[in-house]
Protein backbone atom coordinates (compact mmCIF):
# COMPACT_ATOMS: atom_id res chain seq x y z
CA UNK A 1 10.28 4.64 20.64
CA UNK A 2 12.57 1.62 19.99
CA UNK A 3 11.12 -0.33 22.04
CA UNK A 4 7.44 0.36 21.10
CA UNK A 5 5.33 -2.18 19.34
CA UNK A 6 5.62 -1.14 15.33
CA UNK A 7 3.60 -4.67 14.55
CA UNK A 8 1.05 -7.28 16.06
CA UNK A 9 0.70 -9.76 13.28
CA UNK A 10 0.36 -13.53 13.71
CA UNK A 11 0.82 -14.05 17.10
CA UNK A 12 4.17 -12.09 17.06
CA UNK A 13 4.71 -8.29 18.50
CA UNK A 14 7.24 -6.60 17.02
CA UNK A 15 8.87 -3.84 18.01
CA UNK A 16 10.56 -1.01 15.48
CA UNK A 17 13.92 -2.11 16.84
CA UNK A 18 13.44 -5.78 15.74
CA UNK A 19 11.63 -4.24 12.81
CA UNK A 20 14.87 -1.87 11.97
CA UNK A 21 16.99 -4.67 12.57
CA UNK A 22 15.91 -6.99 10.89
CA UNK A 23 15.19 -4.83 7.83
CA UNK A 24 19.18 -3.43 8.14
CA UNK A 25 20.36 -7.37 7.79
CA UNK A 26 18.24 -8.49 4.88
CA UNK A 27 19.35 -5.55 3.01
CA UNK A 28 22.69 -5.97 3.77
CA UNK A 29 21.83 -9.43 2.48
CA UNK A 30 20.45 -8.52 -0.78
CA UNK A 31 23.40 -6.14 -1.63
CA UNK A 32 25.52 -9.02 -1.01
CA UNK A 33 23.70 -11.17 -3.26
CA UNK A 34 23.59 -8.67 -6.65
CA UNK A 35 20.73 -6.62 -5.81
CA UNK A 36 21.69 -3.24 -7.19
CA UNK A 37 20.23 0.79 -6.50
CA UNK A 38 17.00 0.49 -8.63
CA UNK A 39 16.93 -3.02 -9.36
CA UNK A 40 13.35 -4.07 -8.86
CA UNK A 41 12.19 -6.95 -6.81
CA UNK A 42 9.11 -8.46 -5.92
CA UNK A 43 7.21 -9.51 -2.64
CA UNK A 44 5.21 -12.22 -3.03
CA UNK A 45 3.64 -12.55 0.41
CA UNK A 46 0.40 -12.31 2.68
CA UNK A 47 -0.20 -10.08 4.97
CA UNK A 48 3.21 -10.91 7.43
CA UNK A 49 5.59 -9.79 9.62
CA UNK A 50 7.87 -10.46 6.81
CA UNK A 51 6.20 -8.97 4.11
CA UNK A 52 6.23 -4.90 6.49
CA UNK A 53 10.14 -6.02 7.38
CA UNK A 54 10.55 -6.71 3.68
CA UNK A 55 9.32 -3.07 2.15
CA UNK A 56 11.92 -1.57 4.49
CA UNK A 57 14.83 -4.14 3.46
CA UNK A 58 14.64 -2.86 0.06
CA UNK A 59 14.02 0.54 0.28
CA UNK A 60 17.59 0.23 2.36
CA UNK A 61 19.08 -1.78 -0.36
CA UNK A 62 18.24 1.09 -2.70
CA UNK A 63 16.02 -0.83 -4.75
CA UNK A 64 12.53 -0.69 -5.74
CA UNK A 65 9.54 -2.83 -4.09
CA UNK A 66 7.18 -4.39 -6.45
CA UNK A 67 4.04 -6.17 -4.28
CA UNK A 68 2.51 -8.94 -5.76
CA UNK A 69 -1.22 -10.03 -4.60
CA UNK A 70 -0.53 -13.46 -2.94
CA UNK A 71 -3.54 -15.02 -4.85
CA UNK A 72 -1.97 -14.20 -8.42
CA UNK A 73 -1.68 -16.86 -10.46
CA UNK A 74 1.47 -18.36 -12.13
CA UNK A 75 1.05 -16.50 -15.39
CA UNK A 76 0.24 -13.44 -14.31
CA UNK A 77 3.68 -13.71 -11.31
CA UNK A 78 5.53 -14.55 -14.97
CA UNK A 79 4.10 -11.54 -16.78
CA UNK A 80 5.02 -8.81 -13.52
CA UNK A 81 8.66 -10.64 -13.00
CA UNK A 82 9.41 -9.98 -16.51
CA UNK A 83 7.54 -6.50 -17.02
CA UNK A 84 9.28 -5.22 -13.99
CA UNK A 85 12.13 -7.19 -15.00
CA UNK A 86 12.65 -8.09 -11.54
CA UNK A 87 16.41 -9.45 -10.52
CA UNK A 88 15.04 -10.74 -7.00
CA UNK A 89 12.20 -12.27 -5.78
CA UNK A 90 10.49 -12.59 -1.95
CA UNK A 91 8.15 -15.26 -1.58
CA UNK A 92 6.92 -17.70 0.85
CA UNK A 93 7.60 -21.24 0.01
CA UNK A 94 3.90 -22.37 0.22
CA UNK A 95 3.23 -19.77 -2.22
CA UNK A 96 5.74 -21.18 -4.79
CA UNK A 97 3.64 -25.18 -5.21
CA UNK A 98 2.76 -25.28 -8.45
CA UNK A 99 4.71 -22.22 -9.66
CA UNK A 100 7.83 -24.66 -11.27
CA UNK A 101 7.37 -22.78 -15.01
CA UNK A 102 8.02 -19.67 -13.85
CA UNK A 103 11.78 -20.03 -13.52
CA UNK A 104 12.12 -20.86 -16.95
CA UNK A 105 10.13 -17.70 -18.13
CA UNK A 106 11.79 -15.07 -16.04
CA UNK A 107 15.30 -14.56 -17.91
CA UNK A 108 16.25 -11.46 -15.56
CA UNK A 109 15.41 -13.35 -12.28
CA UNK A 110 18.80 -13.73 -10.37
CA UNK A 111 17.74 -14.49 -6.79
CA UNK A 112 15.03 -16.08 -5.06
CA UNK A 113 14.66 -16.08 -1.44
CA UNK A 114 12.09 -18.15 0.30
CA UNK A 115 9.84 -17.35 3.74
CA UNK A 116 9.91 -21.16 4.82
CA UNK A 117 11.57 -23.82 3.47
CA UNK A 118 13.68 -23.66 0.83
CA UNK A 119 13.93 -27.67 -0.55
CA UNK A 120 10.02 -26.76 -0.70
CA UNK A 121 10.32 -25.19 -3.72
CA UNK A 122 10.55 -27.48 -6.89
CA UNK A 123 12.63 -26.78 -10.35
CA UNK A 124 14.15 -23.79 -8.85
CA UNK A 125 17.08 -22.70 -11.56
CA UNK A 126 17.88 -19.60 -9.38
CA UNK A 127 20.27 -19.09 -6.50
CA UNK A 128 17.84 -19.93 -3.97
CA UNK A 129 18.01 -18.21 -0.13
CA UNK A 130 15.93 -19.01 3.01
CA UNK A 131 14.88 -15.47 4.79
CA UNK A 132 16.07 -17.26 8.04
CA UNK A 133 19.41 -18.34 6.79
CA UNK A 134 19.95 -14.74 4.75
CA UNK A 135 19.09 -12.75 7.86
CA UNK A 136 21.68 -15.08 10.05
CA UNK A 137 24.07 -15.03 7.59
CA UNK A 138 24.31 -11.10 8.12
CA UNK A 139 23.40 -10.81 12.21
CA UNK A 140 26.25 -8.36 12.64
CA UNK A 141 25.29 -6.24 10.18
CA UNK A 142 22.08 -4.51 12.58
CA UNK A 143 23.11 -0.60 10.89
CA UNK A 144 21.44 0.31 7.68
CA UNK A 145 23.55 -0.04 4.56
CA UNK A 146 25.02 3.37 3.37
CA UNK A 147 22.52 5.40 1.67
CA UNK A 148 21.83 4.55 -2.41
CA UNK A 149 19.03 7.37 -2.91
CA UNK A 150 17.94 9.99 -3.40
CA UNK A 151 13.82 10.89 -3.23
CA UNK A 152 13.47 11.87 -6.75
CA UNK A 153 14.68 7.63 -7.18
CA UNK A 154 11.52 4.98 -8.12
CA UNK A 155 10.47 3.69 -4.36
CA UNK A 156 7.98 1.48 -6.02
CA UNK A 157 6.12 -0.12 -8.72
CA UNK A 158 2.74 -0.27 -7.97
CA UNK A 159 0.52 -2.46 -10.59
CA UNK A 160 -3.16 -1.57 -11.50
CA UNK A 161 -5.29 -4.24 -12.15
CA UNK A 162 -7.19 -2.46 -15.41
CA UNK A 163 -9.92 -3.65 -16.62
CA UNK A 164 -8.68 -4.65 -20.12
CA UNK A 165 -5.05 -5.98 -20.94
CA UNK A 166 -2.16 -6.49 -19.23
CA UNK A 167 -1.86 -4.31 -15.30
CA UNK A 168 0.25 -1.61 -15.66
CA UNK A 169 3.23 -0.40 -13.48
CA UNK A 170 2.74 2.44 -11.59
CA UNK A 171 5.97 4.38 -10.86
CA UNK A 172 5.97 5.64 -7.44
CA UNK A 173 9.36 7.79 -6.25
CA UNK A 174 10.36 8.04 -2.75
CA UNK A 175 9.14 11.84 -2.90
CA UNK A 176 5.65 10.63 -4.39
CA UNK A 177 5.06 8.07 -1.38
CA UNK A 178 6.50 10.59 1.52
CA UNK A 179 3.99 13.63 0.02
CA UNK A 180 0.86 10.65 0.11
CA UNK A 181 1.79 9.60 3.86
CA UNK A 182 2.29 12.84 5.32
CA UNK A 183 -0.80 14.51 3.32
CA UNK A 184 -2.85 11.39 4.93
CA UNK A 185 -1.93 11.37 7.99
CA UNK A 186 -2.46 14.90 8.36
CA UNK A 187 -6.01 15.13 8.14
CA UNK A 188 -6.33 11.60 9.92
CA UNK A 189 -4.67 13.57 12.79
CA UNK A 190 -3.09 9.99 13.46
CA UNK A 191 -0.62 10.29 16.38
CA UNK A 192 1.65 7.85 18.22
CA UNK A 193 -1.11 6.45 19.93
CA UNK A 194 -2.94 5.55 17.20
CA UNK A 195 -3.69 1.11 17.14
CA UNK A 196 -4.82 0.80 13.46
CA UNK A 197 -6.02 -2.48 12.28
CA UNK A 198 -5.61 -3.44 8.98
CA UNK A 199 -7.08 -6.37 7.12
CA UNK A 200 -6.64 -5.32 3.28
CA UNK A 201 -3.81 -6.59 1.50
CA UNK A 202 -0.26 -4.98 1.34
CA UNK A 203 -0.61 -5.31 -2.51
CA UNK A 204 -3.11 -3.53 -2.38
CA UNK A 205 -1.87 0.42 -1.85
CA UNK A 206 -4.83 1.49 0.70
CA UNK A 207 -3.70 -1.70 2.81
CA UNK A 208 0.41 -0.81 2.57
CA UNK A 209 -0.13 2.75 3.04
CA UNK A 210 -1.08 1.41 6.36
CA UNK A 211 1.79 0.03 7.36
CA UNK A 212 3.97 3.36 5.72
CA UNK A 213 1.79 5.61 7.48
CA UNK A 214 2.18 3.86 10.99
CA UNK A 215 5.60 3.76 10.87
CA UNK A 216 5.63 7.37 10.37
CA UNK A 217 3.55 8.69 12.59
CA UNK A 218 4.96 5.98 15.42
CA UNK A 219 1.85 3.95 15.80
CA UNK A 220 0.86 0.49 16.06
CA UNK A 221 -0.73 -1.41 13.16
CA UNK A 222 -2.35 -4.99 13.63
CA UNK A 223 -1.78 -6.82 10.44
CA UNK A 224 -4.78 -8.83 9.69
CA UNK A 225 -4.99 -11.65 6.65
CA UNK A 226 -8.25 -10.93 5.86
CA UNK A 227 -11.77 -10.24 6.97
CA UNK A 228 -12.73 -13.61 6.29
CA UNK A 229 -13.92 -14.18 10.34
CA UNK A 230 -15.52 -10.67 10.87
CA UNK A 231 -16.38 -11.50 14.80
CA UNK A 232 -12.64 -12.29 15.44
CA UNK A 233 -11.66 -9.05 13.88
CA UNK A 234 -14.40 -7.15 16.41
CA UNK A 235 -12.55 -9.18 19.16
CA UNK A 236 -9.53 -8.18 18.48
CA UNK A 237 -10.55 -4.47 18.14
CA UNK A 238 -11.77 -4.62 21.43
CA UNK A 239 -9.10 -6.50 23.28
CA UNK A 240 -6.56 -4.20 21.58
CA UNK A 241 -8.12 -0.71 21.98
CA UNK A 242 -8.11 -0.51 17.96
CA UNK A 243 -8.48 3.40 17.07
CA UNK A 244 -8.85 3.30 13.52
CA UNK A 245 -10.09 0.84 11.05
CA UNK A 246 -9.64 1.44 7.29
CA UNK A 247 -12.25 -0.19 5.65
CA UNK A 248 -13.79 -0.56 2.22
CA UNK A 249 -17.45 -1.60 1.27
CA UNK A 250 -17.84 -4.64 1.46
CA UNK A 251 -16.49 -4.70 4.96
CA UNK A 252 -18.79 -2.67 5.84
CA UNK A 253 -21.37 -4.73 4.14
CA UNK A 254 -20.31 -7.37 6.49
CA UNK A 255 -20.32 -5.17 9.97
CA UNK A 256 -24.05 -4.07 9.11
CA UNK A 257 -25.21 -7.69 9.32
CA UNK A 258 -23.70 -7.88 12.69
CA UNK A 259 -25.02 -7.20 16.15
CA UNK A 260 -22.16 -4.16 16.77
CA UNK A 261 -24.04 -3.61 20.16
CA UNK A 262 -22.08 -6.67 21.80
CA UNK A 263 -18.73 -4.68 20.98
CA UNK A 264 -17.09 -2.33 23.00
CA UNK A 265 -16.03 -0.19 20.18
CA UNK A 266 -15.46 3.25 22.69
CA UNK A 267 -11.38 2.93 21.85
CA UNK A 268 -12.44 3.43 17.82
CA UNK A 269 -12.15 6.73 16.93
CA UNK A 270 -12.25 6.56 13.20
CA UNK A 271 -12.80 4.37 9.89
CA UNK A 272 -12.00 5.18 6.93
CA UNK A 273 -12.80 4.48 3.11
CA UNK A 274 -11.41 4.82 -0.02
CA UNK A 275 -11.24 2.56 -3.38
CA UNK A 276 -14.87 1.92 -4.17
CA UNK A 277 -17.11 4.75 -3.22
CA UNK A 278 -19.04 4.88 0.13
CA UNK A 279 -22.69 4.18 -0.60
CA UNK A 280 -24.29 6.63 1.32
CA UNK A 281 -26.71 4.32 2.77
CA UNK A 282 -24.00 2.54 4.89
CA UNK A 283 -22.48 5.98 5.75
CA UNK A 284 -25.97 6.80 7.24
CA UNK A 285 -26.34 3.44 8.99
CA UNK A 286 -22.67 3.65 10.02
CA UNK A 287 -23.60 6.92 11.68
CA UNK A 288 -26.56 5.59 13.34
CA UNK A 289 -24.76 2.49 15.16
CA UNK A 290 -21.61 4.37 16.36
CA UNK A 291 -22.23 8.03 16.32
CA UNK A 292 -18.95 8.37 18.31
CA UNK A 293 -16.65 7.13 15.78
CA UNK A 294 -15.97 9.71 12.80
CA UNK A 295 -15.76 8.43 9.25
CA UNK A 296 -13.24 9.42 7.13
CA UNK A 297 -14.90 9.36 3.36
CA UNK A 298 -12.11 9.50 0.75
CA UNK A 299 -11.51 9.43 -3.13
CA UNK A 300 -8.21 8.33 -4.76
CA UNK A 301 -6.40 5.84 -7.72
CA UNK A 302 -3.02 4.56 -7.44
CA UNK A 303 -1.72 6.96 -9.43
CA UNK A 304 -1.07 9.48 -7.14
CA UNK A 305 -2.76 7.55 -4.31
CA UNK A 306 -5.23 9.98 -2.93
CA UNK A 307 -6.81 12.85 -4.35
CA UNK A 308 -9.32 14.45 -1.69
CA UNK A 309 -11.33 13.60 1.69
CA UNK A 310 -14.39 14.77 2.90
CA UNK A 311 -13.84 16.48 6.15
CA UNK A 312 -15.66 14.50 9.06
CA UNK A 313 -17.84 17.57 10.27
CA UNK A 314 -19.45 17.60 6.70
CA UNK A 315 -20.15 13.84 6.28
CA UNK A 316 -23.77 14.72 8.03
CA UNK A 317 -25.00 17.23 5.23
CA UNK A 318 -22.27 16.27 1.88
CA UNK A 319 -23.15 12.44 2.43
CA UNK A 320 -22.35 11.68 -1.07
CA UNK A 321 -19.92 14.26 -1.55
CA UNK A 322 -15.77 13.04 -2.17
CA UNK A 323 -15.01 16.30 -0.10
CA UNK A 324 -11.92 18.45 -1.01
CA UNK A 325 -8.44 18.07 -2.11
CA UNK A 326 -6.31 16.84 0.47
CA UNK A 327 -3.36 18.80 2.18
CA UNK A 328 -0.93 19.69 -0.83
CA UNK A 329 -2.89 18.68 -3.43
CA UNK A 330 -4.72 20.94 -6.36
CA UNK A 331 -7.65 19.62 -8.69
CA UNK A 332 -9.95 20.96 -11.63
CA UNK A 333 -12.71 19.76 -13.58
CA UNK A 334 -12.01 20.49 -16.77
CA UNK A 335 -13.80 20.23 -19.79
CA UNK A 336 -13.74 17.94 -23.09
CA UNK A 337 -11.71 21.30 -24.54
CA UNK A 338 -9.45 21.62 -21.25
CA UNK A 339 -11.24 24.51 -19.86
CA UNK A 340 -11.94 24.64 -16.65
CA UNK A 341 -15.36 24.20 -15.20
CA UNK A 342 -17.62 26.11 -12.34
CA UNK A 343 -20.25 24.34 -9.68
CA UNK A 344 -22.69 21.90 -10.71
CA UNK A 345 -20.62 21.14 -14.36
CA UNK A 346 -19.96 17.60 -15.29
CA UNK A 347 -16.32 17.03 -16.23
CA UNK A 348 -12.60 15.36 -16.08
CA UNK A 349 -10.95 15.52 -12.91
CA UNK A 350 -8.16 16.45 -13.26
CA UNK A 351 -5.02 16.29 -9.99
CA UNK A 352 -1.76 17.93 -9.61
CA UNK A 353 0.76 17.28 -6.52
CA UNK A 354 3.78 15.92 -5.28
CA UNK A 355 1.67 13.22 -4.56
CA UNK A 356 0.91 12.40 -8.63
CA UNK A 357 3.01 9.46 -10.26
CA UNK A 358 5.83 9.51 -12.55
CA UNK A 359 4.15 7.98 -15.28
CA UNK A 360 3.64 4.55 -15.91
CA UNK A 361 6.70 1.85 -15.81
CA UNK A 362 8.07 1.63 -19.70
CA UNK A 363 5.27 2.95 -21.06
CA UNK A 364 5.75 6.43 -22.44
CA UNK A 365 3.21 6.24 -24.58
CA UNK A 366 0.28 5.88 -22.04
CA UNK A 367 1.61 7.94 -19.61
CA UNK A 368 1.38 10.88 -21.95
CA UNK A 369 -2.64 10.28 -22.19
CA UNK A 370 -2.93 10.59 -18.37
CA UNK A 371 -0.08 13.52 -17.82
CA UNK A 372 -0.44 16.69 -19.52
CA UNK A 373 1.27 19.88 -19.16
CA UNK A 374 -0.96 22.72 -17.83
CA UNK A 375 -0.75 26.35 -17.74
CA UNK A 376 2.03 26.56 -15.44
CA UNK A 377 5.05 26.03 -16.50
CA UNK A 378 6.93 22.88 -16.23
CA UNK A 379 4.34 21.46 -14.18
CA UNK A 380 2.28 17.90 -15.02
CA UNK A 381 -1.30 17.04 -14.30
CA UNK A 382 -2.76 14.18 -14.05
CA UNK A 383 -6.31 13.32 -15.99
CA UNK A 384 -7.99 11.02 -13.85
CA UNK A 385 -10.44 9.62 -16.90
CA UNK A 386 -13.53 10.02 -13.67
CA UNK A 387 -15.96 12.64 -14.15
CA UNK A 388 -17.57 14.41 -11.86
């Protein structure tokens, strides 16, 4: 298992040695530097082999990962630094041009290390690391750092995008995120052998549950930048032996355009979908082209990550249907009045699980209009806002 490719991403295969490794010395390297058991600190990175090493690094160093889409603006990088009140920040030097007014604007910023080169980046007031020199600078130190943790401890922030005001933190514990994968990869029946190819972003939670999920289940995931060249992507599926693609639709959008017959897809053996729903008529053309590859239909929101899945077998005759709750997971439609609705009634989904958030980051307020207590005692549910 050491030895096994954990990784194929930009030219590089990595194994889960290099990955623990690695992941051991840059923690190390952020204890050294200040980085305290729940301190928060952000990744701002593409899809990389440094961005999967860096989830691990600070899960070791006790603290909390914060993922930051590598397109956001300066602004918006200002607003989550200081929201999250991040003391350490990850980011690749290219990302940092044109980002010189953050440093003044982010009082609680006490570290910034750089993928690249660090006399790249401009106005810096910060201590300022390169990864390289960080992850040299501890090479001895290739055991994990003693244990900070516990799971009931914040593993993440994860930040929605909303649709009016400012995104809000999402506060994932290490409990929430191990209940998610193993629920997941349950009913993916994912196994060692598994090649998954992922090209959504690791901000985005569907795209780093990919990477969690692999590396507990012992696959391989090939870590894609984007979709952008669609037949590359094919390519690669087929010169890997890909066995499941998570997809959402306007991938799909992109693969029904395409002449799939020139592929040798017979290595797929699943997609799946979550995020925006699954129009049903690329489900049914889906089904058409490769009737040998099952398609995983799912529903979920960040907040407790995924809610239900409709079981392949059924995607034939429930085409539209979101399917049932997943594996340790309990949901009700409820009414306007909180009562709980039959077949066929239109209401508020409503979750419960070891899967469901702890409320939003700092704001106590809006996390009481999503959790409620229900009738069991001591126990939270969460109120979706989605009827169905």
């Amino acid at each position: 298992m050491p030895e096994k490719v954990a990784l194929i991403c930009d030219n590089r295969r990595v194994t889960y040695r290099e990955i623990e490794t690695e992941a051991n010395q840059l923690a190390h390297g952020l204890i050294a530097r200040g980085v305290q058991r729940g301190d928060r600190v952000v990744l701002f990175l593409d899809n990389s082999v440094e961005a999967a090493i860096g989830v691990w690094a600070v899960l070791k160093a006790g603290a909390v990962f914060v993922m930051a889409n590598p397109t956001t603006k300066p602004d918006k990088l200002t607003y989550l630094l200081n929201n999250s009140r991040a003391s350490c920040l990850i980011a690749q030097s290219k990302r940092l041009r044109g980002y010189e007014a953050i440093w003044a604007e982010t009082p609680h910023l006490q570290n910034v290390i750089v993928v690249g080169k660090s006399e790249e980046v401009a106005d810096c007031t910060q201590p300022l690391t390169s990864w390289s020199d960080l992850v040299a600078e501890n090479k001895e130190s290739t055991l994990p750092p003693k244990k900070r943790c516990i799971d009931v401890d914040l593993a993440a922030l994860v930040y929605t995008s909303g649709s009016t005001g400012n995104p809000k933190g999402v506060m994932l514990t290490h409990a929430n995120m191990v209940a998610a994968n193993k629920s997941i990869t349950t009913y993916l029946r994912n196994t060692p052998d598994d090649i998954v190819l992922n090209v959504l972003p690791l901000s985005f939670d569907y795209g780093l549950y990919q990477w969690l999920m692999c590396c507990n289940y012992g696959g391989t995931l090939v870590l894609e930048k984007s979709f952008t060249y669609p037949h590359a992507i094919l390519d690669k599926i087929v010169k890997l032996g890909v066995t499941g693609f998570p997809i959402v639709p306007t991938v799909v959008a992109i693969l029904l355009q395409m002449d799939l017959t020139k592929y040798d897809l017979s290595k797929l053996r699943y997609f799946s979908n979550t995020g925006a729903a699954f129009p049903v008529e690329y489900i049914l053309k889906l089904r058409k082209l490769l009737p040998d590859v099952t398609i995983f239909s799912m529903f979920g929101l960040t907040e407790c990550k995924r809610v239900s899945y409709l079981p392949p077998e059924e995607i034939d005759r429930r085409t539209s249907s979101v399917g049932k709750a997943m594996p340790n997971c309990e949901t009700m439609i409820l009414d306007d009045d909180g009562n709980e609705l039959g077949p066929n009634e239109v209401g508020e989904l409503v979750v419960r699980g070891s899967n469901v958030m702890k409320g939003y980051w700092e704001a106590p307020e809006l996390t009481a209009i999503r959790l409620k207590p229900g009738k069991i005692p001591h126990e939270m549910w969460l109120y979706t806002g989605d009827l169905f």
